[in-house]
PDB file of N, CA and C in Angstrom:
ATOM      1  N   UNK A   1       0.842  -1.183   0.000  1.00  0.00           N
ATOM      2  CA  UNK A   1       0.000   0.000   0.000  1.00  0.00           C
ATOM      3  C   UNK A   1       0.887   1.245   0.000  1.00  0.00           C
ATOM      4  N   UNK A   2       0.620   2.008  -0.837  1.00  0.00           N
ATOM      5  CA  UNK A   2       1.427   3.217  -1.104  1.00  0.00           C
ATOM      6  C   UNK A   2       1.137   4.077   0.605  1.00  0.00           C
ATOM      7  N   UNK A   3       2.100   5.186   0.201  1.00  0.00           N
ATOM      8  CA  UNK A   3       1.647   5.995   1.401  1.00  0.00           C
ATOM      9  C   UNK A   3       1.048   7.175   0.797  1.00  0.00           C
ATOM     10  N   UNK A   4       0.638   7.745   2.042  1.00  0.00           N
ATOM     11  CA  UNK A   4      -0.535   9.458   1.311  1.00  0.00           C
ATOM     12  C   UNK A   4       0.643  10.557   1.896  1.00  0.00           C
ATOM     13  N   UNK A   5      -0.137  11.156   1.671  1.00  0.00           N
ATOM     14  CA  UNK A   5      -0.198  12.824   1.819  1.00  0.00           C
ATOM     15  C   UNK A   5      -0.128  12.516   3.855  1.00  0.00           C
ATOM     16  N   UNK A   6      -0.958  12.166   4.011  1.00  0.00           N
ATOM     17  CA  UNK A   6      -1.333  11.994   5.411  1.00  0.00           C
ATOM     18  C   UNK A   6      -0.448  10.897   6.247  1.00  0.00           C
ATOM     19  N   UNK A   7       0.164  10.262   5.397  1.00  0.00           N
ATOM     20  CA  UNK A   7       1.041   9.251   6.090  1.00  0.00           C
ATOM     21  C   UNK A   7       2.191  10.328   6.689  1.00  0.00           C
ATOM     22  N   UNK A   8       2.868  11.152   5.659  1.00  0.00           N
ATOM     23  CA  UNK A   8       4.316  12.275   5.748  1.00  0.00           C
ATOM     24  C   UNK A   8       3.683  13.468   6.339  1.00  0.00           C
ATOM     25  N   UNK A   9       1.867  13.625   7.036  1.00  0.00           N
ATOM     26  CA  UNK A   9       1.981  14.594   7.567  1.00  0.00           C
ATOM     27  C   UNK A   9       2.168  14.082   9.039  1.00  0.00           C
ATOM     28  N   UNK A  10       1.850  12.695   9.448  1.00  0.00           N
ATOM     29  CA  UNK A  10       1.780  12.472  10.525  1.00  0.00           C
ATOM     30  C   UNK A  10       2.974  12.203  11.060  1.00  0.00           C
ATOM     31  N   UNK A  11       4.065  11.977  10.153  1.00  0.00           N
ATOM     32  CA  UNK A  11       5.773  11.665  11.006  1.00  0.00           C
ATOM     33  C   UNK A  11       5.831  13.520  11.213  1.00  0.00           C
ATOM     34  N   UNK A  12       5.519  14.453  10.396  1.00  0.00           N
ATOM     35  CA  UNK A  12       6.520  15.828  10.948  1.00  0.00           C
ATOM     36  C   UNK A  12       5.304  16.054  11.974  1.00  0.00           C
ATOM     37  N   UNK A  13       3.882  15.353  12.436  1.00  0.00           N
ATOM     38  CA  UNK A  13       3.518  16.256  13.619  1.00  0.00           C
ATOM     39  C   UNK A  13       4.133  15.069  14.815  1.00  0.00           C
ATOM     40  N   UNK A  14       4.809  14.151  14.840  1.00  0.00           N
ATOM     41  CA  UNK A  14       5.908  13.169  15.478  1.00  0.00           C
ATOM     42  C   UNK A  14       6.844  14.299  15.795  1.00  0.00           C
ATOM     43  N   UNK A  15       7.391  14.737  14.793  1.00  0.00           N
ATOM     44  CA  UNK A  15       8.916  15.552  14.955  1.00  0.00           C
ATOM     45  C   UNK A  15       8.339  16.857  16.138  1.00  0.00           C
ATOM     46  N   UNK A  16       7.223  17.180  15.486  1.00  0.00           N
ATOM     47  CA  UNK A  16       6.794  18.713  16.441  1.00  0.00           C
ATOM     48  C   UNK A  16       6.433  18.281  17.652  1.00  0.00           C
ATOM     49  N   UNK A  17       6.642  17.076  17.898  1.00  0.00           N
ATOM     50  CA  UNK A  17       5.705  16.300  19.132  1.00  0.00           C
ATOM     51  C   UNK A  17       7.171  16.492  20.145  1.00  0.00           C
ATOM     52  N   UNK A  18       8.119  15.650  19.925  1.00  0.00           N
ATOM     53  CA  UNK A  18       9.721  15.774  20.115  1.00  0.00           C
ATOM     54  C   UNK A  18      10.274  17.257  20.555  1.00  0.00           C
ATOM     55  N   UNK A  19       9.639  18.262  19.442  1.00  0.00           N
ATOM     56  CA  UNK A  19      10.565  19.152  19.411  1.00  0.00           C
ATOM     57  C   UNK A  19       9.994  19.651  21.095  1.00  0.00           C
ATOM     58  N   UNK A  20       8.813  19.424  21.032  1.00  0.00           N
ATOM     59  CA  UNK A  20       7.896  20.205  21.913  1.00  0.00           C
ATOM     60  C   UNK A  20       8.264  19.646  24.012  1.00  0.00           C
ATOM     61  N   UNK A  21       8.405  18.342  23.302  1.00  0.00           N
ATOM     62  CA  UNK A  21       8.349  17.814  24.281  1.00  0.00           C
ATOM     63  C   UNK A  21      10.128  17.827  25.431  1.00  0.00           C
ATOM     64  N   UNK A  22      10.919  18.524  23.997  1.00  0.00           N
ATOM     65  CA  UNK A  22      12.352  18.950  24.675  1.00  0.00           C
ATOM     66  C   UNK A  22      12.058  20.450  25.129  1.00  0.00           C
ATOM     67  N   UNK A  23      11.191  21.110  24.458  1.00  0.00           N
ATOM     68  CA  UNK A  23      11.115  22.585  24.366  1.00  0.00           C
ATOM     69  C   UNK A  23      10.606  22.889  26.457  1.00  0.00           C
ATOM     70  N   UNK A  24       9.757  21.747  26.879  1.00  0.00           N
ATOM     71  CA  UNK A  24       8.740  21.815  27.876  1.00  0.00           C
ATOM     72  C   UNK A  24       9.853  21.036  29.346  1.00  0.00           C
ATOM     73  N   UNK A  25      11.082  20.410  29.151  1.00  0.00           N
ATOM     74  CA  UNK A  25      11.980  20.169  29.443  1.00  0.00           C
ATOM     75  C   UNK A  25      13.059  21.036  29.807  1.00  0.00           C
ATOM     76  N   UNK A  26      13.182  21.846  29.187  1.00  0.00           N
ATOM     77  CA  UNK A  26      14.322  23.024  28.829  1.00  0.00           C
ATOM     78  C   UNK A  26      13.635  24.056  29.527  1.00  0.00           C
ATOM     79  N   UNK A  27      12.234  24.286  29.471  1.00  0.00           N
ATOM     80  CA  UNK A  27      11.675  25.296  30.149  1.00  0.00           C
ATOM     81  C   UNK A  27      11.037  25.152  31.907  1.00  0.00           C
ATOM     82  N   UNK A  28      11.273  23.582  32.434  1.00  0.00           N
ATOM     83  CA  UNK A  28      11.310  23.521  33.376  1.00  0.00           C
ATOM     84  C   UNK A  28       9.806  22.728  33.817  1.00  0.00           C
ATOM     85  N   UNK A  29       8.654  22.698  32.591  1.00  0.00           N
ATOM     86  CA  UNK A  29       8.057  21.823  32.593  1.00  0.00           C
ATOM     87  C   UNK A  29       7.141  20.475  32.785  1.00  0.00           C
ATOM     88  N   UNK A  30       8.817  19.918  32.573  1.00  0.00           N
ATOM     89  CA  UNK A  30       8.326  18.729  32.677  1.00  0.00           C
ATOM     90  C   UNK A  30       9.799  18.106  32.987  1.00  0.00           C
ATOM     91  N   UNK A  31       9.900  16.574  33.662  1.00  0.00           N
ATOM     92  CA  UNK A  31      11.309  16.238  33.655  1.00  0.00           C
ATOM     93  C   UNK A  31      11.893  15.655  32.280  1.00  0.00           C
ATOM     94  N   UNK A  32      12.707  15.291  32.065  1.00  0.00           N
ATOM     95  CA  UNK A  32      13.131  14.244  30.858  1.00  0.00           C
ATOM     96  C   UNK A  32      13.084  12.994  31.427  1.00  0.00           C
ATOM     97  N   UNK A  33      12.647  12.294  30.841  1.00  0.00           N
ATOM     98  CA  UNK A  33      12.519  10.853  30.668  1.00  0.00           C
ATOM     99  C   UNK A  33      13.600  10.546  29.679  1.00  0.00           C
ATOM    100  N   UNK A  34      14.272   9.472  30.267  1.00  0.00           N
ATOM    101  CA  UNK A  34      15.386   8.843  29.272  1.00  0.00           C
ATOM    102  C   UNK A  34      14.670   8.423  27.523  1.00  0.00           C
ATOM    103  N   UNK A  35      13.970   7.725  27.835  1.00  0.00           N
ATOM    104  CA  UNK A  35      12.823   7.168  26.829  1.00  0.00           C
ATOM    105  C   UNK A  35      12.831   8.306  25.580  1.00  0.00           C
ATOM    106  N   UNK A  36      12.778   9.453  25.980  1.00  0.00           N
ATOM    107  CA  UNK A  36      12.412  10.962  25.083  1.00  0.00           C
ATOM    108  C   UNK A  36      13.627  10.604  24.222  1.00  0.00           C
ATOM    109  N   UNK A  37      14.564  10.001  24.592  1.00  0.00           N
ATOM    110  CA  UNK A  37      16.093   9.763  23.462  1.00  0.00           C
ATOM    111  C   UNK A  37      16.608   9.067  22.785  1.00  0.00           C
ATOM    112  N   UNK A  38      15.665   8.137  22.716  1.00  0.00           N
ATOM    113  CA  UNK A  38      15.684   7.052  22.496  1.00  0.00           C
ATOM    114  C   UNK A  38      15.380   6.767  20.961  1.00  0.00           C
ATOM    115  N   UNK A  39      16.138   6.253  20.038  1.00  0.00           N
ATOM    116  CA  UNK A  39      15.402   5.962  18.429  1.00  0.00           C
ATOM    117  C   UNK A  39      14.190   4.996  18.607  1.00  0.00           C
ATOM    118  N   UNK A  40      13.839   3.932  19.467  1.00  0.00           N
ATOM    119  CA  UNK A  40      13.007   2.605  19.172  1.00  0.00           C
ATOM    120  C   UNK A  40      12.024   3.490  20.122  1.00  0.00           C
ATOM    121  N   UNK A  41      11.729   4.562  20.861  1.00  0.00           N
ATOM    122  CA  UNK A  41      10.901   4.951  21.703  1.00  0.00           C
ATOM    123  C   UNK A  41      10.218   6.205  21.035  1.00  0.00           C
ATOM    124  N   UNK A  42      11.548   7.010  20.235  1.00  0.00           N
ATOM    125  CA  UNK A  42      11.102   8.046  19.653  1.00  0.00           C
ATOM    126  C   UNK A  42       9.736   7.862  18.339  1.00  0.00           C
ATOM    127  N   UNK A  43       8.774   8.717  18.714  1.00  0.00           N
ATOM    128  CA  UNK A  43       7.323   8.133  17.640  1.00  0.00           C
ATOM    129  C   UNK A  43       8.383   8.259  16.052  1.00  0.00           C
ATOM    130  N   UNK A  44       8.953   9.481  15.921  1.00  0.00           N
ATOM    131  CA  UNK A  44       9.350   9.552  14.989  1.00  0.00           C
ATOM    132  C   UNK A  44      10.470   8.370  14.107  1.00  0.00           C
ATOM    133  N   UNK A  45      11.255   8.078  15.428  1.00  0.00           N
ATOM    134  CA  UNK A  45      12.144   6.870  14.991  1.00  0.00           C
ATOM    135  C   UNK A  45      10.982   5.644  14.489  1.00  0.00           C
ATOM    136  N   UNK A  46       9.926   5.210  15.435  1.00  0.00           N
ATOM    137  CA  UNK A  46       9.110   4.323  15.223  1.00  0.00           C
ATOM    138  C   UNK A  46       8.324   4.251  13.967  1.00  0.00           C
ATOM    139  N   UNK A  47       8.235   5.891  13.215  1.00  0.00           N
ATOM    140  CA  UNK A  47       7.488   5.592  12.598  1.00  0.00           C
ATOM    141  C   UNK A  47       8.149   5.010  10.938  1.00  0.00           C
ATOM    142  N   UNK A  48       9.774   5.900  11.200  1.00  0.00           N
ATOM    143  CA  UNK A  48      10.877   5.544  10.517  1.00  0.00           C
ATOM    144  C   UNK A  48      11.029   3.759  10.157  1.00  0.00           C
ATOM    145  N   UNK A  49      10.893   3.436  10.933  1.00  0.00           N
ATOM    146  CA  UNK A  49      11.154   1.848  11.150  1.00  0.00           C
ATOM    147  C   UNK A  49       9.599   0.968  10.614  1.00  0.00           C
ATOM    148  N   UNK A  50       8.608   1.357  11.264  1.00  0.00           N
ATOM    149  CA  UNK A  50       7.227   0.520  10.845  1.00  0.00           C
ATOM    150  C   UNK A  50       7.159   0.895   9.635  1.00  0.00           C
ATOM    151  N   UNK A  51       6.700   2.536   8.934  1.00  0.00           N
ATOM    152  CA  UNK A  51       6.386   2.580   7.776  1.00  0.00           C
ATOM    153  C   UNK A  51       6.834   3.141   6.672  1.00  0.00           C
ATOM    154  N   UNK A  52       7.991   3.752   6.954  1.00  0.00           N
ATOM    155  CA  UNK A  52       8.652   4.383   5.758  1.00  0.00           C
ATOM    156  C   UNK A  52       9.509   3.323   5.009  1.00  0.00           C
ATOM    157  N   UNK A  53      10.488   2.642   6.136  1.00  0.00           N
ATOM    158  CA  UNK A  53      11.943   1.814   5.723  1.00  0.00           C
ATOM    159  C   UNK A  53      11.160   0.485   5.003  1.00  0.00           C
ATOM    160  N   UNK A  54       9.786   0.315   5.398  1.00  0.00           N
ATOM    161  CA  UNK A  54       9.056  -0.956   4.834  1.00  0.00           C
ATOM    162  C   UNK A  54       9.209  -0.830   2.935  1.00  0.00           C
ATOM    163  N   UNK A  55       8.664   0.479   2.520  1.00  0.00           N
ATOM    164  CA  UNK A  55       8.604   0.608   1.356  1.00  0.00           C
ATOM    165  C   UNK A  55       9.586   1.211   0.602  1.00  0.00           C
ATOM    166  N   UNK A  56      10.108   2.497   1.772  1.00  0.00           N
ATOM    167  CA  UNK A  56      11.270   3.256   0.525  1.00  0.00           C
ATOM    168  C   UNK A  56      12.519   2.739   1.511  1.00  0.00           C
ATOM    169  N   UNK A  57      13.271   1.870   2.026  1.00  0.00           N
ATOM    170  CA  UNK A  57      14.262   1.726   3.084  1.00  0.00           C
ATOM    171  C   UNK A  57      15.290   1.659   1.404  1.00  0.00           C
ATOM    172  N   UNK A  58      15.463   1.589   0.676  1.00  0.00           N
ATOM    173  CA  UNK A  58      16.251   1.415  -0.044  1.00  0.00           C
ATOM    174  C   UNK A  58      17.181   2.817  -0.430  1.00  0.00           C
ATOM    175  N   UNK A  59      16.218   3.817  -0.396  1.00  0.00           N
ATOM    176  CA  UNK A  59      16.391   5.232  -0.807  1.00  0.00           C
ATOM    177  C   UNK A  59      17.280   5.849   0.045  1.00  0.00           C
ATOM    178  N   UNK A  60      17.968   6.363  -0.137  1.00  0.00           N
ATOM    179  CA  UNK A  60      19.529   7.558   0.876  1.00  0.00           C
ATOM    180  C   UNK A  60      18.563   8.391   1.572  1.00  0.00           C
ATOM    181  N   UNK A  61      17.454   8.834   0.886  1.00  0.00           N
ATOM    182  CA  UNK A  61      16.723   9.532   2.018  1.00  0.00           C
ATOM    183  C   UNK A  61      16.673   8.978   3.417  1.00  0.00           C
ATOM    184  N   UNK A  62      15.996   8.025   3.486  1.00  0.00           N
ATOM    185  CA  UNK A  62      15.474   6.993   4.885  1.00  0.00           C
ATOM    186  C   UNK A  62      16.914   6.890   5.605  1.00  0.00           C
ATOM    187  N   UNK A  63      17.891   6.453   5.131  1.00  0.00           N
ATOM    188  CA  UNK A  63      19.283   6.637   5.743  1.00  0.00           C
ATOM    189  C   UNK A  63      19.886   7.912   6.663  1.00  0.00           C
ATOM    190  N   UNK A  64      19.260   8.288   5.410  1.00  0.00           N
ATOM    191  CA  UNK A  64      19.678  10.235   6.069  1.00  0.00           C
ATOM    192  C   UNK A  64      18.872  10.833   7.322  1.00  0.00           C
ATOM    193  N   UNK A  65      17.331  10.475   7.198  1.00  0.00           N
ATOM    194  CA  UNK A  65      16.502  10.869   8.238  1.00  0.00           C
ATOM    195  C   UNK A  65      17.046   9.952   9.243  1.00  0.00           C
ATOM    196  N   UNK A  66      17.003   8.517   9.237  1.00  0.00           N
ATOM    197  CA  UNK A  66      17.357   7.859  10.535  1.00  0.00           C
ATOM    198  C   UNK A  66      18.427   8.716  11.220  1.00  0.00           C
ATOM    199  N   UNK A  67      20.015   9.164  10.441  1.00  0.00           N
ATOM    200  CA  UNK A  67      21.259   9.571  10.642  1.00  0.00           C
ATOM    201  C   UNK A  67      20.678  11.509  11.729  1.00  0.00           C
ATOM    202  N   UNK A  68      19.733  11.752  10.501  1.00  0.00           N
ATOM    203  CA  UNK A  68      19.385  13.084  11.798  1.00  0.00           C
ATOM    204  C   UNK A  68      18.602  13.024  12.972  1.00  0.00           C
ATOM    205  N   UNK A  69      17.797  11.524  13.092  1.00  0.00           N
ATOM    206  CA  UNK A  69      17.094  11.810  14.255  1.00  0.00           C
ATOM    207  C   UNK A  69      17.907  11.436  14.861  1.00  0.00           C
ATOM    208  N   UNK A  70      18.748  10.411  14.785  1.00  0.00           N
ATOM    209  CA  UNK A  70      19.505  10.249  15.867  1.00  0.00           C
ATOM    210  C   UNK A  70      20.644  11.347  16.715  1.00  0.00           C
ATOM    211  N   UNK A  71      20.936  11.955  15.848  1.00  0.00           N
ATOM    212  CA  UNK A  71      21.755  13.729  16.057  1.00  0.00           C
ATOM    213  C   UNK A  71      20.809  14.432  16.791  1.00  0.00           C
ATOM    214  N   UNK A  72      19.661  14.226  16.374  1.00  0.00           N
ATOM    215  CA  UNK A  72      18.599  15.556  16.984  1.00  0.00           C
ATOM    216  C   UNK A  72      18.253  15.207  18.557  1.00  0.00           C
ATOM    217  N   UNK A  73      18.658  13.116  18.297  1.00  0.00           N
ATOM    218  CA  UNK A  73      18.165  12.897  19.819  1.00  0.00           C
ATOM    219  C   UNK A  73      19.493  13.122  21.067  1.00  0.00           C
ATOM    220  N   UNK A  74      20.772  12.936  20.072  1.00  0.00           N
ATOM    221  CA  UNK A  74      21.888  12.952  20.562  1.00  0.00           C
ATOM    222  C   UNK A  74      22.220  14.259  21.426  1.00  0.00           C
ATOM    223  N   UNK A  75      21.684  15.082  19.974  1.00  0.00           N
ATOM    224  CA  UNK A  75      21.791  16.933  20.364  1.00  0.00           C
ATOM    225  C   UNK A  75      20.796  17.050  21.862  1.00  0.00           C
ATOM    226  N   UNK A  76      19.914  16.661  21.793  1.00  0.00           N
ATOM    227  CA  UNK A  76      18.520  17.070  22.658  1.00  0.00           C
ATOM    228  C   UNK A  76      19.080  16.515  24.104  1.00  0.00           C
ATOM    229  N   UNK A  77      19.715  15.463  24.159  1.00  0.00           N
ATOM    230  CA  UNK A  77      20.199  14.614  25.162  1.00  0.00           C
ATOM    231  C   UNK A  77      21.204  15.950  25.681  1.00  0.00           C
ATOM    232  N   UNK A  78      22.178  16.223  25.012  1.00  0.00           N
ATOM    233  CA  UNK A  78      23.304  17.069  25.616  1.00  0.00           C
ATOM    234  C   UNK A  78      22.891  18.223  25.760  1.00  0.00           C
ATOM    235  N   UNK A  79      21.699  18.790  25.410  1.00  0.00           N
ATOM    236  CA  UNK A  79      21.407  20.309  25.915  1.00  0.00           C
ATOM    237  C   UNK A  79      20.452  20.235  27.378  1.00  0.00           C
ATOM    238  N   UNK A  80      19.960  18.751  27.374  1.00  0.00           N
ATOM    239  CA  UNK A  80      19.262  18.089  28.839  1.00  0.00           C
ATOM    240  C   UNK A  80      20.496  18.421  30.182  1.00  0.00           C
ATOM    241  N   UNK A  81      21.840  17.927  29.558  1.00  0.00           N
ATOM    242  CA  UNK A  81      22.681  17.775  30.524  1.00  0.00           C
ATOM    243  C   UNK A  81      22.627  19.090  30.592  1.00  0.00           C
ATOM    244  N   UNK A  82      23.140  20.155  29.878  1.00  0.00           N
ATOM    245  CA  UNK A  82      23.729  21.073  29.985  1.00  0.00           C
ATOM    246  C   UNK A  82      22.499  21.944  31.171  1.00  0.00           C
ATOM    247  N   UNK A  83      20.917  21.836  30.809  1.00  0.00           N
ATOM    248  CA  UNK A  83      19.885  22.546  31.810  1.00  0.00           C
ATOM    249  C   UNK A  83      20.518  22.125  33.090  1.00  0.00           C
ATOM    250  N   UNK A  84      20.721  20.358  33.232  1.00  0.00           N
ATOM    251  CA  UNK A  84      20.785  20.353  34.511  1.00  0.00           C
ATOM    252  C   UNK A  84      22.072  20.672  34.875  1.00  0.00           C
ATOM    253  N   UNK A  85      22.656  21.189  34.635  1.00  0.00           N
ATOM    254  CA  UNK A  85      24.182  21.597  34.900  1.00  0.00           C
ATOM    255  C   UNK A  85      23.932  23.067  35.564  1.00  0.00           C
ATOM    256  N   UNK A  86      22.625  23.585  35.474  1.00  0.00           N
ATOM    257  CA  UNK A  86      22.344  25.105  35.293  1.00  0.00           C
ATOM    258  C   UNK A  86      22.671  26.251  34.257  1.00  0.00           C
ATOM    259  N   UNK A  87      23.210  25.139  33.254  1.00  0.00           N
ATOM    260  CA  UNK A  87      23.577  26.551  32.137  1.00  0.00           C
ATOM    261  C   UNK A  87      22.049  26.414  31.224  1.00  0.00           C
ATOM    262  N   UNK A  88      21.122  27.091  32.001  1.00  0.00           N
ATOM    263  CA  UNK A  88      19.374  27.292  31.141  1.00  0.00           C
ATOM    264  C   UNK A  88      19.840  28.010  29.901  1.00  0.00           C
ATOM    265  N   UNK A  89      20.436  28.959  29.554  1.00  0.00           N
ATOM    266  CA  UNK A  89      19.952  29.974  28.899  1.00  0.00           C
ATOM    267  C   UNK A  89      20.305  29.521  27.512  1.00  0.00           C
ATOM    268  N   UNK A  90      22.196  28.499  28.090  1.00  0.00           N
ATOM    269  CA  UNK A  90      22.846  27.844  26.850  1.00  0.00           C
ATOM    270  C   UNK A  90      21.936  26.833  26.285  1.00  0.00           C
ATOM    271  N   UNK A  91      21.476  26.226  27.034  1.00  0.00           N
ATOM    272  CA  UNK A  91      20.890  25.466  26.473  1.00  0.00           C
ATOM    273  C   UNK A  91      19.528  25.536  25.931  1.00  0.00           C
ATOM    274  N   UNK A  92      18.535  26.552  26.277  1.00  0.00           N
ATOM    275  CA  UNK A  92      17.456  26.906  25.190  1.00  0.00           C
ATOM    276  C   UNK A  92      17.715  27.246  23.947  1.00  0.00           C
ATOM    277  N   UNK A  93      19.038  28.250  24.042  1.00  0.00           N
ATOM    278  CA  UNK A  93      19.489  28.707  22.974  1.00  0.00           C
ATOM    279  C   UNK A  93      19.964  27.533  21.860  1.00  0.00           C
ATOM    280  N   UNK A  94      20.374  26.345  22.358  1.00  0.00           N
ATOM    281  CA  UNK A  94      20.608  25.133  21.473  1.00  0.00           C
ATOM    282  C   UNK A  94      19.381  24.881  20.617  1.00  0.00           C
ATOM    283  N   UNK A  95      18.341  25.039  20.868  1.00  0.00           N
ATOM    284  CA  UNK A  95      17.231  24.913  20.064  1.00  0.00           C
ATOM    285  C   UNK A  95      17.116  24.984  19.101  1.00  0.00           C
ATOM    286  N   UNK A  96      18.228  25.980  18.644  1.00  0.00           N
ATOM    287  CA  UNK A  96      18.015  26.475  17.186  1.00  0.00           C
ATOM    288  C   UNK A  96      18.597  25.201  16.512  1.00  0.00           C
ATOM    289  N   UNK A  97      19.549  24.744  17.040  1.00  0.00           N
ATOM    290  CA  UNK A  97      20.160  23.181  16.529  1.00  0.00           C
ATOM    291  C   UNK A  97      19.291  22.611  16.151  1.00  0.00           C
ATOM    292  N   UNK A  98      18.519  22.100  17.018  1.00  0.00           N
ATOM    293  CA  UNK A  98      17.238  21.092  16.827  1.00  0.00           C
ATOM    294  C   UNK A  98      16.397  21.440  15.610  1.00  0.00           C
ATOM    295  N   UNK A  99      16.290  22.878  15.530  1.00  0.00           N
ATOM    296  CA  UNK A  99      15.478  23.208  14.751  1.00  0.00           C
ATOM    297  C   UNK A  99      16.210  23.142  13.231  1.00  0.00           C
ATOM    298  N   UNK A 100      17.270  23.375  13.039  1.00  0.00           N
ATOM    299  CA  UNK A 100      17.930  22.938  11.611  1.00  0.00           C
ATOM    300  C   UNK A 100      18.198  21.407  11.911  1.00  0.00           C
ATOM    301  N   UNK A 101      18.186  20.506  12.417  1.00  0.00           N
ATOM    302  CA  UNK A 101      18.270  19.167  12.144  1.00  0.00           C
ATOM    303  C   UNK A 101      16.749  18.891  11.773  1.00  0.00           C
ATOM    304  N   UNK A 102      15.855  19.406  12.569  1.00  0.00           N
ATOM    305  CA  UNK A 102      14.743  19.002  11.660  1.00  0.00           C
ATOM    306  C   UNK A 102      13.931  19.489  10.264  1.00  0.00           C
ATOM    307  N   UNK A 103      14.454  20.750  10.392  1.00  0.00           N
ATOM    308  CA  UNK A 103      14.645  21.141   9.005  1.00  0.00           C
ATOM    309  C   UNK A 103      15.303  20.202   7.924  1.00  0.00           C
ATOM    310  N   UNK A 104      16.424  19.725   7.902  1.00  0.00           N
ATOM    311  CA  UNK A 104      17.227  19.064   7.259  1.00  0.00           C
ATOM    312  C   UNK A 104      16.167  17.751   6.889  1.00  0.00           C
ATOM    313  N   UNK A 105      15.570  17.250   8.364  1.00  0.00           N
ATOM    314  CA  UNK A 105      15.139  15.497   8.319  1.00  0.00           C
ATOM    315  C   UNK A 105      13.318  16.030   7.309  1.00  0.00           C
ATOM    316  N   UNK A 106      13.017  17.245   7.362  1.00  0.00           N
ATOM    317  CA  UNK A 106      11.220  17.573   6.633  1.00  0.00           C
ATOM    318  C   UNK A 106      11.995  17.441   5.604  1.00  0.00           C
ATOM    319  N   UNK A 107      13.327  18.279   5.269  1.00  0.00           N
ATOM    320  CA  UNK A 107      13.300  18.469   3.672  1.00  0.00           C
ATOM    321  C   UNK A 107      13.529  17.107   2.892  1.00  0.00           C
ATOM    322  N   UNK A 108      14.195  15.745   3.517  1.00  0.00           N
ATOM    323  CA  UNK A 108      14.584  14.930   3.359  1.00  0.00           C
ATOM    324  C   UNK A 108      12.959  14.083   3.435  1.00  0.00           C
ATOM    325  N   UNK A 109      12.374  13.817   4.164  1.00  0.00           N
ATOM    326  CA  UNK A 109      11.000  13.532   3.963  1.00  0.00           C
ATOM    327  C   UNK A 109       9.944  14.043   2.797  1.00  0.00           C
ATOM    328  N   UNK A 110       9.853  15.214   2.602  1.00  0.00           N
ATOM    329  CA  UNK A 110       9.495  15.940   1.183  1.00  0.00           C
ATOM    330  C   UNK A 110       9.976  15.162  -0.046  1.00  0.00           C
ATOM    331  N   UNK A 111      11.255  15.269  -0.079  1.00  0.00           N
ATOM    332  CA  UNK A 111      12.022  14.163  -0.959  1.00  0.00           C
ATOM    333  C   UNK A 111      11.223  12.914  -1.072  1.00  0.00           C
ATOM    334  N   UNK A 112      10.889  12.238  -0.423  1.00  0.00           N
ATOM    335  CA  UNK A 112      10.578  10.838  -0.354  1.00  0.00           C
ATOM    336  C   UNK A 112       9.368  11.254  -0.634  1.00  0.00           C
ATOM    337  N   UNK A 113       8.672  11.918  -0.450  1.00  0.00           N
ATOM    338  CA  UNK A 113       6.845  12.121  -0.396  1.00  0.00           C
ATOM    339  C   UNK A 113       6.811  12.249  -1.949  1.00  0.00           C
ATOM    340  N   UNK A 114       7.583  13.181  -2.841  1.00  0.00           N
ATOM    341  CA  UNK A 114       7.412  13.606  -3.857  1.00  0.00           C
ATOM    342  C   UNK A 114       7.840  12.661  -5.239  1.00  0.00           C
ATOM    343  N   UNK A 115       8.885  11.846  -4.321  1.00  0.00           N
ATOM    344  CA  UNK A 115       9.101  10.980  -5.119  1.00  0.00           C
ATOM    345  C   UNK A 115       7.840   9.360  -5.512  1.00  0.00           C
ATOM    346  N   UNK A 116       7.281   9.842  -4.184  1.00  0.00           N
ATOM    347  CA  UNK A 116       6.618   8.531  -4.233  1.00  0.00           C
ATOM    348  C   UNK A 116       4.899   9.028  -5.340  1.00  0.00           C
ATOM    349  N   UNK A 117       4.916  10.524  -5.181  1.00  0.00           N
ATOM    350  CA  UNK A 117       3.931  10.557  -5.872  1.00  0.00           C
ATOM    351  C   UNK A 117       2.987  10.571  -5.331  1.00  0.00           C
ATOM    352  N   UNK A 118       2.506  10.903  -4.064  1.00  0.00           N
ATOM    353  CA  UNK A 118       1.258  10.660  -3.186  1.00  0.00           C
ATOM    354  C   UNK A 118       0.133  10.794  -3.634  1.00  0.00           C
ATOM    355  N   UNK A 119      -0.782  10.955  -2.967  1.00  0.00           N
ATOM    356  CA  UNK A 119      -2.035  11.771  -3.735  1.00  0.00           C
ATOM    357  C   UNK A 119      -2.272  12.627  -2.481  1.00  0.00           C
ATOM    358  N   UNK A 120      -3.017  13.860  -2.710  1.00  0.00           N
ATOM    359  CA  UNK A 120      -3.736  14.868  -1.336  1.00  0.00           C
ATOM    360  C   UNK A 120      -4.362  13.990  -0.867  1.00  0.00           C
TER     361      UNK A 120
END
């Protein structure tokens, strides 16, 4: 079964789910859960693995997204340490990181969406 339009909207509201859920962490929030860093825990890693790598795993794209979430979880992990270290301010400011790795992993998803031809 091909994927939709709606399959590639539901991994980037995954990613905004992540971004959000470091954003609410960093701001004092909520705690971190190890789990939040995890590729096999992350929705986005999960969804990487159940339904994308099933059909396009062949493509450099899928390679590439796995390669940034894991950076984004890597990144997200070390700006965790850095809050609890007390450096807050450095580490909100890391955000912007996060935010060009996931930039990088939509545009790389787009790729794959467009290639596959979806339908709306």
């Amino acid at each position: 079964m091909e994927l939709t339009a709606l399959d590639f909207q539901q991994a980037r509201v995954k990613q905004v789910l992540f971004k959000s859920r470091l954003r609410s962490v960093l701001y004092g929030v909520r705690e971190a859960e190890p789990s939040l860093f995890t590729m096999q825990e992350n929705p986005l890693g999960q969804w990487v693995a159940a339904v994308l790598k099933p059909q396009y795993g062949h493509r450099s794209e899928v390679a590439g997204i796995e390669r940034l979430i894991r950076r984004m979880l890597e990144t997200g992990q070390a700006l965790v340490r850095q809050h609890q270290r007390g450096e807050m301010e450095q580490a909100r400011a890391g955000l912007e990181q996060i935010e060009r790795l996931a930039g990088e992993i939509d545009q790389l998803l787009t790729s794959v969406e467009r290639s596959a031809q979806v339908p709306a």
